[in-house]
Protein backbone atom coordinates (compact mmCIF):
# COMPACT_ATOMS: atom_id res chain seq x y z
CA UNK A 1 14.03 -4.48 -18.27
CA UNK A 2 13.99 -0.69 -18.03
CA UNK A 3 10.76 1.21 -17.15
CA UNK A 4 9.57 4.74 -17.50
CA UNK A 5 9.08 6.40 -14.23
CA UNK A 6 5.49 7.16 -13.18
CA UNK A 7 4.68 10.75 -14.69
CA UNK A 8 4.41 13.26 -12.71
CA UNK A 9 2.34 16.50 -11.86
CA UNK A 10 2.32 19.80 -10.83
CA UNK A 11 0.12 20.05 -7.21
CA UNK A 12 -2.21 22.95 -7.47
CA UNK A 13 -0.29 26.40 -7.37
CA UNK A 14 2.18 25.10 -5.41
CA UNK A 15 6.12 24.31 -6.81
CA UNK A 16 5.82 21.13 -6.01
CA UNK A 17 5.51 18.32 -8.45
CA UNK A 18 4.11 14.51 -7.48
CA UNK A 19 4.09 11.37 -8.84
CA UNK A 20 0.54 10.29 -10.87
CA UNK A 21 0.48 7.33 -8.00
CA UNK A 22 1.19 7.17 -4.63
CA UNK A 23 0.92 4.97 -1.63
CA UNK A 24 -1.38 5.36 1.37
CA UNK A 25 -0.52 3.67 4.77
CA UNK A 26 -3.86 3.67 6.57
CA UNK A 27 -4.32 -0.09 7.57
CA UNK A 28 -1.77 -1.27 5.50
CA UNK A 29 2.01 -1.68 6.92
CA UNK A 30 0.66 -3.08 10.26
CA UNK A 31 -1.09 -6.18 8.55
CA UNK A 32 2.44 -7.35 6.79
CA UNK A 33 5.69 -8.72 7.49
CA UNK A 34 8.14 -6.01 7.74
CA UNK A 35 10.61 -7.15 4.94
CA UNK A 36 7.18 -6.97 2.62
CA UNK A 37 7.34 -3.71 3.68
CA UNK A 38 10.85 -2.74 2.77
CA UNK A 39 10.19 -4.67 -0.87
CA UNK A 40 7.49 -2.53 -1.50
CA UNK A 41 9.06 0.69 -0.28
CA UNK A 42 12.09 0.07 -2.53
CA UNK A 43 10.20 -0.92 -5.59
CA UNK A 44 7.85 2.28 -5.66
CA UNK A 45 10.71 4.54 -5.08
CA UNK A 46 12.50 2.57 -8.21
CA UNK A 47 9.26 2.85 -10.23
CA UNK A 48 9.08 6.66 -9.66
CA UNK A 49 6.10 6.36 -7.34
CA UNK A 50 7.36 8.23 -4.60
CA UNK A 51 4.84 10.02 -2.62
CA UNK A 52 4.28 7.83 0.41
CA UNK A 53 1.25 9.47 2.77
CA UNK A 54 1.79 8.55 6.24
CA UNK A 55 0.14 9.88 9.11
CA UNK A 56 -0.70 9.50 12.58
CA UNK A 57 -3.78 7.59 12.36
CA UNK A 58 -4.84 7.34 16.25
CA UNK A 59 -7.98 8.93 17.49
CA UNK A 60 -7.52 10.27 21.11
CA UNK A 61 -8.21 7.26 23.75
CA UNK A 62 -7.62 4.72 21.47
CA UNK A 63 -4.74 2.37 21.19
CA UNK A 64 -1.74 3.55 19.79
CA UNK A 65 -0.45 2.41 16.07
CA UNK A 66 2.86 2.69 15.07
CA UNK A 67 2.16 2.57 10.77
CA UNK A 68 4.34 5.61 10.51
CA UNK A 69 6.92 4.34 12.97
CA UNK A 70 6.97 0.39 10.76
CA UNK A 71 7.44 3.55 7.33
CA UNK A 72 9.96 4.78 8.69
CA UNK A 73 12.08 1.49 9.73
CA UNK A 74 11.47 0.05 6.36
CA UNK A 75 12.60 3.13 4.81
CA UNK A 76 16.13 2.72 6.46
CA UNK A 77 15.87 -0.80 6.07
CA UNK A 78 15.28 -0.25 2.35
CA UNK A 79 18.28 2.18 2.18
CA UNK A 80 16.26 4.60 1.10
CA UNK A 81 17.46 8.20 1.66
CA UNK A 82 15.12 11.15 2.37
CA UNK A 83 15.63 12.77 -0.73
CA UNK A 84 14.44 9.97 -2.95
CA UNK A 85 10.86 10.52 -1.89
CA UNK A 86 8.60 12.85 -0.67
CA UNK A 87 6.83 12.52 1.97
CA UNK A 88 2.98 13.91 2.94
CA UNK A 89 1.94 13.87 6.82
CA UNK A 90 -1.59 14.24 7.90
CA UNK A 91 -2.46 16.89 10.55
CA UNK A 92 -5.47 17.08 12.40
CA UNK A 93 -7.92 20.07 13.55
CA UNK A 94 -8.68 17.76 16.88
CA UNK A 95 -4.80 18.63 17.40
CA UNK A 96 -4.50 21.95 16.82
CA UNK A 97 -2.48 23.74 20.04
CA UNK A 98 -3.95 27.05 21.07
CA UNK A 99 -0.62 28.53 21.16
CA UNK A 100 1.81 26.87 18.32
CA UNK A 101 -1.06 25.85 16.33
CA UNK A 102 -0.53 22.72 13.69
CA UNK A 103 3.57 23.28 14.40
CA UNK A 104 3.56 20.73 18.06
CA UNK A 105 1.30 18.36 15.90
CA UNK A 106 3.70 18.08 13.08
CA UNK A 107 7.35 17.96 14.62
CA UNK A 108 5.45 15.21 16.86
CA UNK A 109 4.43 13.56 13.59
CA UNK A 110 8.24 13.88 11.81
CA UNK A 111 10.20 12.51 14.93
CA UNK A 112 7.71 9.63 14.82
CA UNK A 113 9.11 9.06 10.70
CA UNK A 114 12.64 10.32 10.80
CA UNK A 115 12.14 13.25 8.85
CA UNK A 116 13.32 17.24 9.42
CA UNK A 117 10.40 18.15 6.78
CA UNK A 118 7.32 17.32 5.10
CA UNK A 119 6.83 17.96 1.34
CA UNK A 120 2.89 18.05 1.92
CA UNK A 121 0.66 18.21 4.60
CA UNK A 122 -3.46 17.30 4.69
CA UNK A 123 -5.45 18.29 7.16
CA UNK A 124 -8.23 15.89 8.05
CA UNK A 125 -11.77 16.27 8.10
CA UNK A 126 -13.17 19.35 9.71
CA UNK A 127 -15.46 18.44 12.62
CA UNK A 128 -15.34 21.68 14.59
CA UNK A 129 -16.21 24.92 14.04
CA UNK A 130 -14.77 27.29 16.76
CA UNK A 131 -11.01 27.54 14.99
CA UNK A 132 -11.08 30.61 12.62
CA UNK A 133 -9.68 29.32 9.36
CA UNK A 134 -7.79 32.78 8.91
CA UNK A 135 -5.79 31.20 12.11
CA UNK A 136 -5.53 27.71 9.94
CA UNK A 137 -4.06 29.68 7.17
CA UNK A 138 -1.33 31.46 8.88
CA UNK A 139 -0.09 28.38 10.79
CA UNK A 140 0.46 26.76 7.47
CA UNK A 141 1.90 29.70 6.11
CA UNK A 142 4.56 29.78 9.10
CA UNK A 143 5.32 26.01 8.13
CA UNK A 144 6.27 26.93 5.00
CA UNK A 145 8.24 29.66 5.54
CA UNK A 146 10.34 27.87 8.08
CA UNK A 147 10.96 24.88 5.61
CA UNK A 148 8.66 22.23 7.28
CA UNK A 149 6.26 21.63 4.77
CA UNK A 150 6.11 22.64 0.83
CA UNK A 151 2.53 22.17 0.20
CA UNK A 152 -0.62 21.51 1.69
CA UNK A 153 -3.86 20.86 1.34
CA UNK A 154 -7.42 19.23 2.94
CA UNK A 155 -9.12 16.05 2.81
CA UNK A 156 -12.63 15.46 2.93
CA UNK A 157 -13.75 19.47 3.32
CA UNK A 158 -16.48 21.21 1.80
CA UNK A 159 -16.03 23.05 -1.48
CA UNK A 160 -17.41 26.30 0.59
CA UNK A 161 -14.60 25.89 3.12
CA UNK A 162 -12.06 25.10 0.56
CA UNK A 163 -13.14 28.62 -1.08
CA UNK A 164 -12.76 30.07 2.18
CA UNK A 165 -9.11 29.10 2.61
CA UNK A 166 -8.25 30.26 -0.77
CA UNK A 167 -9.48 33.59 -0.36
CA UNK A 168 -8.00 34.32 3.00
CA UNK A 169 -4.78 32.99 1.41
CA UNK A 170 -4.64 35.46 -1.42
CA UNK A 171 -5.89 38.13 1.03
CA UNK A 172 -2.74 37.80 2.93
CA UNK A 173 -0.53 36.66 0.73
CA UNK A 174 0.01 33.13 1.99
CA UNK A 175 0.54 29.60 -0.12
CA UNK A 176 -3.19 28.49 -1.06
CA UNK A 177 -4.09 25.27 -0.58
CA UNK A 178 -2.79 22.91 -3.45
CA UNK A 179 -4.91 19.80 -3.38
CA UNK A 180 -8.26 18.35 -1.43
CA UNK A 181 -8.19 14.89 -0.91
CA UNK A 182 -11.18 13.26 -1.99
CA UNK A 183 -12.88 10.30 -1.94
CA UNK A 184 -13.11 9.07 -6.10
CA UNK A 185 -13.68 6.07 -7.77
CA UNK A 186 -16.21 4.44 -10.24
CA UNK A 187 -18.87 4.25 -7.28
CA UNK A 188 -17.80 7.25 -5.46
CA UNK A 189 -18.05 10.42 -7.80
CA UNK A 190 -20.94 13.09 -6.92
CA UNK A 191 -18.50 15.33 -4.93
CA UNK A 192 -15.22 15.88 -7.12
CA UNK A 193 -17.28 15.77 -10.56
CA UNK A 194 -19.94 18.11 -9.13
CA UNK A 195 -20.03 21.62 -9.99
CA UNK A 196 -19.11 23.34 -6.50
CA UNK A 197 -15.57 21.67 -7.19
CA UNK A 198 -15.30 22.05 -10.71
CA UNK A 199 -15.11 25.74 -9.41
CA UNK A 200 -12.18 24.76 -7.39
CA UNK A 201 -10.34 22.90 -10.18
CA UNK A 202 -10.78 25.82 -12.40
CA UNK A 203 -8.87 27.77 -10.06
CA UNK A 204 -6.01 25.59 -10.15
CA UNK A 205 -6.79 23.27 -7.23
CA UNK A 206 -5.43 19.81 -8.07
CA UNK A 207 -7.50 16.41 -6.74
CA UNK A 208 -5.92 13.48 -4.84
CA UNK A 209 -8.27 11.01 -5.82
CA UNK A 210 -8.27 8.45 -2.80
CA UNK A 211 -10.34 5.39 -1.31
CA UNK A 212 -9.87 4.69 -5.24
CA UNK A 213 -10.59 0.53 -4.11
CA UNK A 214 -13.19 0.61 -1.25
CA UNK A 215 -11.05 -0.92 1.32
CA UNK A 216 -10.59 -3.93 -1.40
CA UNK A 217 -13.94 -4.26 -3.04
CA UNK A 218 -13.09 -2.22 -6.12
CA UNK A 219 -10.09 -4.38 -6.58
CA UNK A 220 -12.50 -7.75 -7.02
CA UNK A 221 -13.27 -8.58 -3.64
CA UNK A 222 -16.92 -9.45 -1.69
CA UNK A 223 -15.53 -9.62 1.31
CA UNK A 224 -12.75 -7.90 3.63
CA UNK A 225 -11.64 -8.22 6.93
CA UNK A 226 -9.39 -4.40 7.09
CA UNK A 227 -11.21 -1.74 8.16
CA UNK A 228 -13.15 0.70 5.57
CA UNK A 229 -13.32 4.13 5.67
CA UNK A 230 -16.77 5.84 5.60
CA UNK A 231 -19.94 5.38 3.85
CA UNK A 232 -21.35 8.45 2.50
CA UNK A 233 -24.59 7.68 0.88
CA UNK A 234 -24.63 5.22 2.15
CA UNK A 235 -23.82 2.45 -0.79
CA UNK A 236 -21.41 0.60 0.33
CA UNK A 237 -23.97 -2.69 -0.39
CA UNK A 238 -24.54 -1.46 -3.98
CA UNK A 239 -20.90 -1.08 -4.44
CA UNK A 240 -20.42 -5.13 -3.18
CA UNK A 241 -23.34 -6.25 -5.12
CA UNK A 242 -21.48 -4.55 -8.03
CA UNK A 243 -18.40 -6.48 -8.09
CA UNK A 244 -19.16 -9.23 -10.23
CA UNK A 245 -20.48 -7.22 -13.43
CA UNK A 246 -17.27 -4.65 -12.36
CA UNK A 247 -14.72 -7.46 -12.67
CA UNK A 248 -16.23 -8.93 -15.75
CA UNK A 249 -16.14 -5.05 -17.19
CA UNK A 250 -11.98 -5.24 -16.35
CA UNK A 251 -11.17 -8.63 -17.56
CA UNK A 252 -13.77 -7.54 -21.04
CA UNK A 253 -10.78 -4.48 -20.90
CA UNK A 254 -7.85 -7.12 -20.27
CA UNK A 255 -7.17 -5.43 -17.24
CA UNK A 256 -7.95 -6.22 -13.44
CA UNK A 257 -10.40 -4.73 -11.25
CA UNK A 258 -7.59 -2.74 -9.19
CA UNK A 259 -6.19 -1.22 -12.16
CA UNK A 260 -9.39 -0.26 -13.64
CA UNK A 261 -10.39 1.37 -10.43
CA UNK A 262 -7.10 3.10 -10.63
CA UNK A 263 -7.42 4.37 -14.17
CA UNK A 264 -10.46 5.63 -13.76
CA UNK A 265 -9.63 8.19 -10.93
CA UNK A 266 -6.79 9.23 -13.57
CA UNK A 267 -9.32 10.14 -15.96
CA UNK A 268 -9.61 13.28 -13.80
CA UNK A 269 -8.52 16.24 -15.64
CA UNK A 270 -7.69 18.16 -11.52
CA UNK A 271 -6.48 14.43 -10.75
CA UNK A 272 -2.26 15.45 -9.43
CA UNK A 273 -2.00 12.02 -7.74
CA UNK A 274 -4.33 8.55 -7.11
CA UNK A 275 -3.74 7.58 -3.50
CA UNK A 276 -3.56 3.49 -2.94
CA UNK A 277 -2.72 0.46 -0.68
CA UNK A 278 -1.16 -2.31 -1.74
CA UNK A 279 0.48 -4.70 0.56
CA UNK A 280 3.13 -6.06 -1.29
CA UNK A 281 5.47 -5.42 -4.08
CA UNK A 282 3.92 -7.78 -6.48
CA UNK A 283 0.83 -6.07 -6.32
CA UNK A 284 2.02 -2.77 -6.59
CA UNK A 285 3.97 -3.62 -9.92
CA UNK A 286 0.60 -5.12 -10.87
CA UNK A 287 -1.28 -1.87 -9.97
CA UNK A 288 0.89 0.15 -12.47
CA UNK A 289 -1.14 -1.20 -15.13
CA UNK A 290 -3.57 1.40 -14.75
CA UNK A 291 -1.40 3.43 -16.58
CA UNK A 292 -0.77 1.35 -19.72
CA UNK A 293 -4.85 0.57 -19.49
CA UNK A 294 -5.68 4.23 -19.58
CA UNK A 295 -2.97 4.92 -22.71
CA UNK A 296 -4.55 1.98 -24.69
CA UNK A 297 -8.54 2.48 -23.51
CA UNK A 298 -8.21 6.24 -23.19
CA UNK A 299 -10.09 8.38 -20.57
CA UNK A 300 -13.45 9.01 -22.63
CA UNK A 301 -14.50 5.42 -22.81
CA UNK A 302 -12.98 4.27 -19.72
CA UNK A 303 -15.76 7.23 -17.85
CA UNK A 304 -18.44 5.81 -20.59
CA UNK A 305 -18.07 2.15 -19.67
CA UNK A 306 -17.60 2.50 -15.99
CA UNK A 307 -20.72 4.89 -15.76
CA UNK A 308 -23.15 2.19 -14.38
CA UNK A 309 -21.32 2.17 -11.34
CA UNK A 310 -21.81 5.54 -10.46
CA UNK A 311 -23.22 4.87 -7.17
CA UNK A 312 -23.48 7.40 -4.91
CA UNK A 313 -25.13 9.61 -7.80
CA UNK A 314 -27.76 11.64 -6.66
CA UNK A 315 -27.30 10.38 -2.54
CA UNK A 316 -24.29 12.78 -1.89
CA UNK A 317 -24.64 16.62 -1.70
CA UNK A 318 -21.92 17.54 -4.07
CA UNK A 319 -20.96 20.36 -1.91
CA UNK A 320 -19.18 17.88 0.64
CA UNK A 321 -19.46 17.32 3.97
């Protein structure tokens, strides 16, 4: 049986076009058996969901991981050739080198993954404040103009800092940033439907939606045993004790909780690409769903029904962090 691919869109102002779906790596490849792996890489890349983001998630002093190191095996495994994907890398403030700026961090990052380039790059959160974002800007800009990266954006900054960056890049004439990664899903909405980054999507900023499933709770689950990412708000009870009524909601849409969750963050009109984890082929074919539930439900009462859930409404600062 022949599919259509996953449709694709333009990210931000940039040339560069992604897939509507994409797969995250962050506690994911290191919980499964590596030919799981290599299934699942070679079934997304068949499906057209070819944006794989895969950074190097180790915080200084910690043990090392090797997620992007298991990617990049599978990938060969797979038979997979560079050009058949595209590939986004995180970089990291923390990292930044006095003198080559983000340039050490990433060459570091594609050695570890077997790749000469990187068709995106994120920064992470900011958590310092003595690196002059003009200095941010040009680095990036010198990426791109040597051919290591195509795009980039941020994940997790404020909408004021976002604005910041997109001023100093038309002020010198450098690529803008294309896309903020953003935490979005039914319970998690106050910052990329608030109104200081509306003003970003109106200037052509696109969204990653991403944490889509809370770590698994979104997807029908009470219980985990991965790590989850952060709590803003502090809901992360509200969203459990919400599981039941949300699963009942899916199944009332003949759909499952993951690909509700999923079509949801698609309902996005900024939405270029819905960041997920899925740890094994099945799943992921099940998790394309989403995109026949959001055709037959359509976007308006898919936001109507899921609006209950809105968690985090009026706890997070819509500004960001």
């Amino acid at each position: 049986m022949t599919h259509a691919p996953v449709p694709r869109r333009r990210l931000g102002t940039s040339e560069l076009e992604v897939p509507l779906l994409a797969l995250g790596s962050w506690h994911v490849y290191d919980r499964m058996h590596f030919e799981d792996i290599v299934a699942l890489m070679r079934a997304a890349v068949d499906r057209g969901a070819s944006l794989f983001d895969v950074g190097v998630y180790a915080a200084p002093g910690a043990p090392p991981v090797f997620t992007d190191v298991l990617f990049a095996s599978a990938m060969r495994a797979a038979g997979i050739a560079r050009e058949e994907y595209l590939l986004s890398e995180k970089l990291w403030v923390e990292g930044w080198d006095a003198e080559g700026g983000f340039r050490p961090q990433l060459e570091r990052a594609l050695v570890r993954v077997g790749s000469e380039r990187a068709d995106l790059v994120v920064l992470g959160d900011l958590r310092r404040d003595d690196l002059p974002l003009e200095d941010i800007v040009e680095s990036l800009a010198e990426l791109h103009r040597t051919g290591l990266v195509r795009a980039w954006g941020v994940n997790n900054w404020s909408a004021g800092s976002v604005q910041r960056l997109i001023d100093i890049a038309a002020a010198t004439a450098a690529p803008a940033p294309a896309v903020a990664q953003l935490k979005y899903s039914v319970s998690r909405r106050s910052i990329p439907d608030g109104e200081p980054f509306r003003r970003l999507w109106d200037q052509g900023l696109s969204l990653e939606a991403s944490d889509v499933m809370e770590g698994g709770y979104l997807a029908g689950k009470t219980s985990t045993d991965r790590e989850v990412g952060r709590d803003p708000g502090g809901i992360r009870q509200r969203i459990i004790d919400d599981v039941a009524a949300f699963s009942a909601l899916a199944a009332e849409l003949g759909a499952t909780p993951a690909q509700l969750a999923i079509a949801f963050t698609l309902t996005h009109s900024a939405t270029a690409t819905t960041l997920f984890g899925t740890s094994s082929a099945a799943q992921f074919e099940a998790n394309l769903g989403s995109l026949e539930l959001l055709e037959r439900v359509g976007a308006g009462t898919i936001r109507e029904r899921v609006d209950p859930f809105w968690a985090d409404r009026g706890l997070v600062d819509p500004e960001g962090p």
